[in-house]
C-alpha atoms as a PDB file:
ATOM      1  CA  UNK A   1      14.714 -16.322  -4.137  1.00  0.00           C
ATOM      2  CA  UNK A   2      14.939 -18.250  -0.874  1.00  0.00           C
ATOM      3  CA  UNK A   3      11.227 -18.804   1.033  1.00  0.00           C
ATOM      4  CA  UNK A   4      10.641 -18.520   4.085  1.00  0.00           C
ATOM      5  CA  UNK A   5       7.430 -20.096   6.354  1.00  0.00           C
ATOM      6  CA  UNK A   6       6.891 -17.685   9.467  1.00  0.00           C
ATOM      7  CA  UNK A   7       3.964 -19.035  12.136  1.00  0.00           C
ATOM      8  CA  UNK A   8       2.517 -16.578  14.289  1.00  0.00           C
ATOM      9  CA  UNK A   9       0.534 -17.743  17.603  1.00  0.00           C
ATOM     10  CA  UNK A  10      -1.824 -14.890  16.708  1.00  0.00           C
ATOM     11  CA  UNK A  11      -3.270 -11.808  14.162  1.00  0.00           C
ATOM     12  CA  UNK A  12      -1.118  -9.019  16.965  1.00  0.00           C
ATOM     13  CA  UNK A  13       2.060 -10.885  16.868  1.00  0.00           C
ATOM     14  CA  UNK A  14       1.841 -11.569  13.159  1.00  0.00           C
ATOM     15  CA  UNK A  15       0.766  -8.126  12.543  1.00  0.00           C
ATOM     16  CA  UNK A  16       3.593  -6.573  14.749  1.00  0.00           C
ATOM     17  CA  UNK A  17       5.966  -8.718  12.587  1.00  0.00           C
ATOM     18  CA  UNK A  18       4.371  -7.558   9.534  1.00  0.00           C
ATOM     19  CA  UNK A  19       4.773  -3.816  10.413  1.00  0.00           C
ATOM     20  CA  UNK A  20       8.427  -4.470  11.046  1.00  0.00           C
ATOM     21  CA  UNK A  21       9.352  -5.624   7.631  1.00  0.00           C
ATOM     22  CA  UNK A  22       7.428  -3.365   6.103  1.00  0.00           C
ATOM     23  CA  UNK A  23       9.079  -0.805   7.703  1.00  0.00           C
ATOM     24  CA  UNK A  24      12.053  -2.312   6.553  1.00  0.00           C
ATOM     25  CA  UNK A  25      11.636  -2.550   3.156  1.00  0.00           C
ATOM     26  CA  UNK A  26      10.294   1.306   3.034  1.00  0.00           C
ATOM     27  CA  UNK A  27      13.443   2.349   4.800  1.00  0.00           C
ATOM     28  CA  UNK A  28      15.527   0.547   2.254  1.00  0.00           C
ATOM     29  CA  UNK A  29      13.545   1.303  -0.575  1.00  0.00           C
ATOM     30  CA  UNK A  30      13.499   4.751  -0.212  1.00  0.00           C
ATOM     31  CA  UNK A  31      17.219   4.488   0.712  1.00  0.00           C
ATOM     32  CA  UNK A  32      18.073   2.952  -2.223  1.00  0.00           C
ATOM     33  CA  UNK A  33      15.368   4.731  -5.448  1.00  0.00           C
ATOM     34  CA  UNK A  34      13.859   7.388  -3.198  1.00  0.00           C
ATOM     35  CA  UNK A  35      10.185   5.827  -2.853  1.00  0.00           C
ATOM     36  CA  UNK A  36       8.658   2.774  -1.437  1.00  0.00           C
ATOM     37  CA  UNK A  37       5.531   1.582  -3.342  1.00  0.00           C
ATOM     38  CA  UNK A  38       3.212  -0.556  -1.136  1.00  0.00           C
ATOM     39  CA  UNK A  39       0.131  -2.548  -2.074  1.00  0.00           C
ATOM     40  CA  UNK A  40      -2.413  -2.846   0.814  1.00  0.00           C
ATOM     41  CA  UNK A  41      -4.726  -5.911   1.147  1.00  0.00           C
ATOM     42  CA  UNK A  42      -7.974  -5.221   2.173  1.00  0.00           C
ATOM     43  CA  UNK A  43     -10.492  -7.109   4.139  1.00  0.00           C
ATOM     44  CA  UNK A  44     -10.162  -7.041   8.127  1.00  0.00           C
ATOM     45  CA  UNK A  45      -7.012  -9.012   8.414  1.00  0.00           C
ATOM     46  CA  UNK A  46      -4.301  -6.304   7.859  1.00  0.00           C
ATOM     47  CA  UNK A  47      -6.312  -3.622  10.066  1.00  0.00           C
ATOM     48  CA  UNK A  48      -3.759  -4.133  12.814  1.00  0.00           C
ATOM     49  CA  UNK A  49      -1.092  -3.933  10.719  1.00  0.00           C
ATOM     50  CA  UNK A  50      -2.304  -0.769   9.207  1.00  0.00           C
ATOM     51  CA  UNK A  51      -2.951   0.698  13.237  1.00  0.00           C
ATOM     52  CA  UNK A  52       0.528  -0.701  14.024  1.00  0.00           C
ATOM     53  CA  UNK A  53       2.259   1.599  11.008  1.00  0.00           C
ATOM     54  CA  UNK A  54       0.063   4.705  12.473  1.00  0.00           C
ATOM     55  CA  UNK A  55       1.144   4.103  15.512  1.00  0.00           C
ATOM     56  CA  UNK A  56       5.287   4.759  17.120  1.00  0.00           C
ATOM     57  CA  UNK A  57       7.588   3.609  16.515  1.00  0.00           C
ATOM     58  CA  UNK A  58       6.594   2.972  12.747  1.00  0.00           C
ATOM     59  CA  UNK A  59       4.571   6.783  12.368  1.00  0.00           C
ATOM     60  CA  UNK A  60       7.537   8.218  13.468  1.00  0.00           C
ATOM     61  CA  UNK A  61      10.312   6.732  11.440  1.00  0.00           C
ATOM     62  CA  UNK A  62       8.596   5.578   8.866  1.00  0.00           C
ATOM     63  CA  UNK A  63       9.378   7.949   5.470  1.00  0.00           C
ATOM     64  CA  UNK A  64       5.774   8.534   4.765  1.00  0.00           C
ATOM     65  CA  UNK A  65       6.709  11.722   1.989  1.00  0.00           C
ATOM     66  CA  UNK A  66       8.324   8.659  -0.135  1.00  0.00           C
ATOM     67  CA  UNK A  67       5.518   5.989   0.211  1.00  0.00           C
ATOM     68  CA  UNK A  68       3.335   5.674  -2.432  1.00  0.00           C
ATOM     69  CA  UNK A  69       0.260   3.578  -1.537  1.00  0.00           C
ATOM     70  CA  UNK A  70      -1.985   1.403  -4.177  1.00  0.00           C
ATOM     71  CA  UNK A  71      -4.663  -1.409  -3.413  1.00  0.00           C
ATOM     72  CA  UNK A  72      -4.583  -4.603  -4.692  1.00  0.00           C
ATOM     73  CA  UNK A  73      -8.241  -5.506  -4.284  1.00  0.00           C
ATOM     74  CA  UNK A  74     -11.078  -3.588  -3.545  1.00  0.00           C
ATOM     75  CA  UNK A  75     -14.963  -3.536  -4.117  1.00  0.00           C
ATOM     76  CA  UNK A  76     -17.043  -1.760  -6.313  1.00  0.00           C
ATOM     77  CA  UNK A  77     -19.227   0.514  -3.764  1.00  0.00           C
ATOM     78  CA  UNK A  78     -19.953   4.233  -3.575  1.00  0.00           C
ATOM     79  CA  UNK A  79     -16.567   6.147  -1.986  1.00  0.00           C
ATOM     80  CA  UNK A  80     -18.375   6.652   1.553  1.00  0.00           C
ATOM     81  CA  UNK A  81     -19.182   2.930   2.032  1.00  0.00           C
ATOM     82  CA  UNK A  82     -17.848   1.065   4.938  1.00  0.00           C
ATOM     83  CA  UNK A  83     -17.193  -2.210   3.081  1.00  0.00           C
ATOM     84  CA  UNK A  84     -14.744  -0.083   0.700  1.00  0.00           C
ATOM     85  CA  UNK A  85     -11.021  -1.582   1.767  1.00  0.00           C
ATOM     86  CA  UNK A  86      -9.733   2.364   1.093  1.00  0.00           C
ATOM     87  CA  UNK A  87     -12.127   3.703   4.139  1.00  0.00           C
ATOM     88  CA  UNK A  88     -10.991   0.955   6.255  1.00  0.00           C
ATOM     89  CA  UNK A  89      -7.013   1.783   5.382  1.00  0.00           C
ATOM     90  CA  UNK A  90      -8.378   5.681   5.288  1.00  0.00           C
ATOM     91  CA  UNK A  91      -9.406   5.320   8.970  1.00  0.00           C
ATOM     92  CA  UNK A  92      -6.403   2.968  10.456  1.00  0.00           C
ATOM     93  CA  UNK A  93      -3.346   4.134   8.399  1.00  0.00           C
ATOM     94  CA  UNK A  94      -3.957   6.962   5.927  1.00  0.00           C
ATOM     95  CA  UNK A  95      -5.716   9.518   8.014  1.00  0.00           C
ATOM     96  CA  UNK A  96      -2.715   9.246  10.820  1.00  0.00           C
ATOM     97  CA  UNK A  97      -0.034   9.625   9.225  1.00  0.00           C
ATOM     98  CA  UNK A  98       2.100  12.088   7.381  1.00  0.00           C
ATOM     99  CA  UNK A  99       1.956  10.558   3.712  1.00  0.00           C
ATOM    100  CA  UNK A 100       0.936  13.314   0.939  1.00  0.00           C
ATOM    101  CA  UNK A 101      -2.504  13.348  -0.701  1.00  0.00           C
ATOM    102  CA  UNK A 102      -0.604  13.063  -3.974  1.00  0.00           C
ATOM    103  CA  UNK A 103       0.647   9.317  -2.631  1.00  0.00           C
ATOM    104  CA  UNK A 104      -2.508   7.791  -2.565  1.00  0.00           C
ATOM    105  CA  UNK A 105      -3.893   5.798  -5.240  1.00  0.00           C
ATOM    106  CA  UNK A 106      -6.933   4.324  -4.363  1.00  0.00           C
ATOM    107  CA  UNK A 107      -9.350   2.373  -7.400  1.00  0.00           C
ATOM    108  CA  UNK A 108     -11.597   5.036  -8.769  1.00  0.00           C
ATOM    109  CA  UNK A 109     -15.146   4.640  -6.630  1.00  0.00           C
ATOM    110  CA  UNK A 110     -16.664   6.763  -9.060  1.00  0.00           C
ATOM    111  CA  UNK A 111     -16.249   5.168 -12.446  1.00  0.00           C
ATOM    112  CA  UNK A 112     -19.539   3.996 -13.093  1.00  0.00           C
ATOM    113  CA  UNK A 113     -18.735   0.522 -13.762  1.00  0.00           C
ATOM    114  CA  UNK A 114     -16.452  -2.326 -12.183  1.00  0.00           C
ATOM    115  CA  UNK A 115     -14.902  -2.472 -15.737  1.00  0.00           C
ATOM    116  CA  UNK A 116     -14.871   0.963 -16.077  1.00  0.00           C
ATOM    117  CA  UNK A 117     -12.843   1.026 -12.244  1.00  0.00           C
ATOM    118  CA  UNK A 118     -10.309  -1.294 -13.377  1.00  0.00           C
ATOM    119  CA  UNK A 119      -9.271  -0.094 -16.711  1.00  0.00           C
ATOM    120  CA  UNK A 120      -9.256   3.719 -14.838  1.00  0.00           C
ATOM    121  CA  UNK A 121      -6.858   2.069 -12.085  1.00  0.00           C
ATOM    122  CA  UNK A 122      -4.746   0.382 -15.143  1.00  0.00           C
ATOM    123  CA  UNK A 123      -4.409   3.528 -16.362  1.00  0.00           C
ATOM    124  CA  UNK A 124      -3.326   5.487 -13.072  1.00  0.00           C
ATOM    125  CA  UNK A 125      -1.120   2.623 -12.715  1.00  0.00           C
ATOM    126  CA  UNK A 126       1.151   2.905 -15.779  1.00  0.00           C
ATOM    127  CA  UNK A 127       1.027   6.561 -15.419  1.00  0.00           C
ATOM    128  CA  UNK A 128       2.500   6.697 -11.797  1.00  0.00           C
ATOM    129  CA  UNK A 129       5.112   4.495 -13.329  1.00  0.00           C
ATOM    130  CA  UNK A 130       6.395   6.154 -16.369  1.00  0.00           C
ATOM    131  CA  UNK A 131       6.590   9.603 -14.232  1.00  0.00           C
ATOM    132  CA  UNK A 132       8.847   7.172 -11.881  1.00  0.00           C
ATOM    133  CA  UNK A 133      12.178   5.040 -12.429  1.00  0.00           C
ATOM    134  CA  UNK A 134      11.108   2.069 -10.271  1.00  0.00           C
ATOM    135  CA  UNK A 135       9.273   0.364 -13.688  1.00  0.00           C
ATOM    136  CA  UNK A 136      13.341   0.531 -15.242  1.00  0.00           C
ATOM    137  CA  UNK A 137      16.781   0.357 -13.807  1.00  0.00           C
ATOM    138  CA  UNK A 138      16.685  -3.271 -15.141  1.00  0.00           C
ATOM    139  CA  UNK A 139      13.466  -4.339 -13.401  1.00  0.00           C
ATOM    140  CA  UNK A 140      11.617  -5.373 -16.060  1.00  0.00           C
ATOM    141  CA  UNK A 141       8.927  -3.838 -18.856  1.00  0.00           C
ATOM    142  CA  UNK A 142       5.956  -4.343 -16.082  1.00  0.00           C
ATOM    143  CA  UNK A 143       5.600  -2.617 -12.791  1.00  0.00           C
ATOM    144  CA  UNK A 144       7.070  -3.645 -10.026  1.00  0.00           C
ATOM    145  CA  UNK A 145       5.778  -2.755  -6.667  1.00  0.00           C
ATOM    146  CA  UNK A 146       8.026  -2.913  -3.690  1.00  0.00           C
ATOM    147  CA  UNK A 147       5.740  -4.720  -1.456  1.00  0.00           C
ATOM    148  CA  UNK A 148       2.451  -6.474  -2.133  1.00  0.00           C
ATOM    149  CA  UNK A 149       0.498  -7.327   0.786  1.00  0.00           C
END
């Protein structure tokens, strides 16, 4: 796999860029297997980006009814709690856009321990992808997401 460096001068134009390819690789994705799993960061970094995929051009063409969306951090506070990454993608991306309830896989808030969260989530995740082909057509025994931000 060839790597590429990009710079950005700042957080809009990098997260305009960002939106692009991830755009991209959902239209391909889904082009290609029918979904588009995507990992969201968390933190206040990608909350552009996430307002920039809620917003046109990206709400509109963007095939939200194929995009399956996971988290690859998060902390361990009650649902409701601002410092949650999922209310900060709930309220930039998830509430403004057309993706199904059913797409969204958040880390359990409820689970009554961090261990407890994680080994819930670990579950969820190997369900979603033995009900799903993108863990086989030659990609390997583990789960592959599409994008990983």
């Amino acid at each position: 796999m060839k790597v590429s460096v990009q710079r950005y001068k700042n957080l809009a134009a990098l997260s305009s860029s960002a939106a692009m390819l991830v755009r991209t690789a959902a239209e391909g994705a889904v082009k290609e297997r029918g979904l588009f799993t995507l990992v969201l960061a968390g933190g206040k970094t990608p909350r552009l980006l996430y307002r920039l995929l809620a917003a046109p051009p990206c709400k509109e063409s963007m095939p939200w009814p194929s995009i399956h969306l996971f988290w690859s951090d998060e902390r361990f506070v009650p649902a409701a709690d601002p410092a949650r990454n999922f209310q900060m993608a709930r309220e930039a991306l998830i509430s403004k856009v057309a993706l199904p309830p059913a797409n969204i896989h958040p880390v359990p808030a409820d689970a009554g321990s961090p261990h407890a969260a994680a080994a819930a989530y670990e579950t969820s995740l190997k369900d979603f992808f033995k009900k799903t082909s993108s863990a086989d057509a030659g990609r390997g025994l583990f789960p592959v997401f599409d994008m990983i931000l």
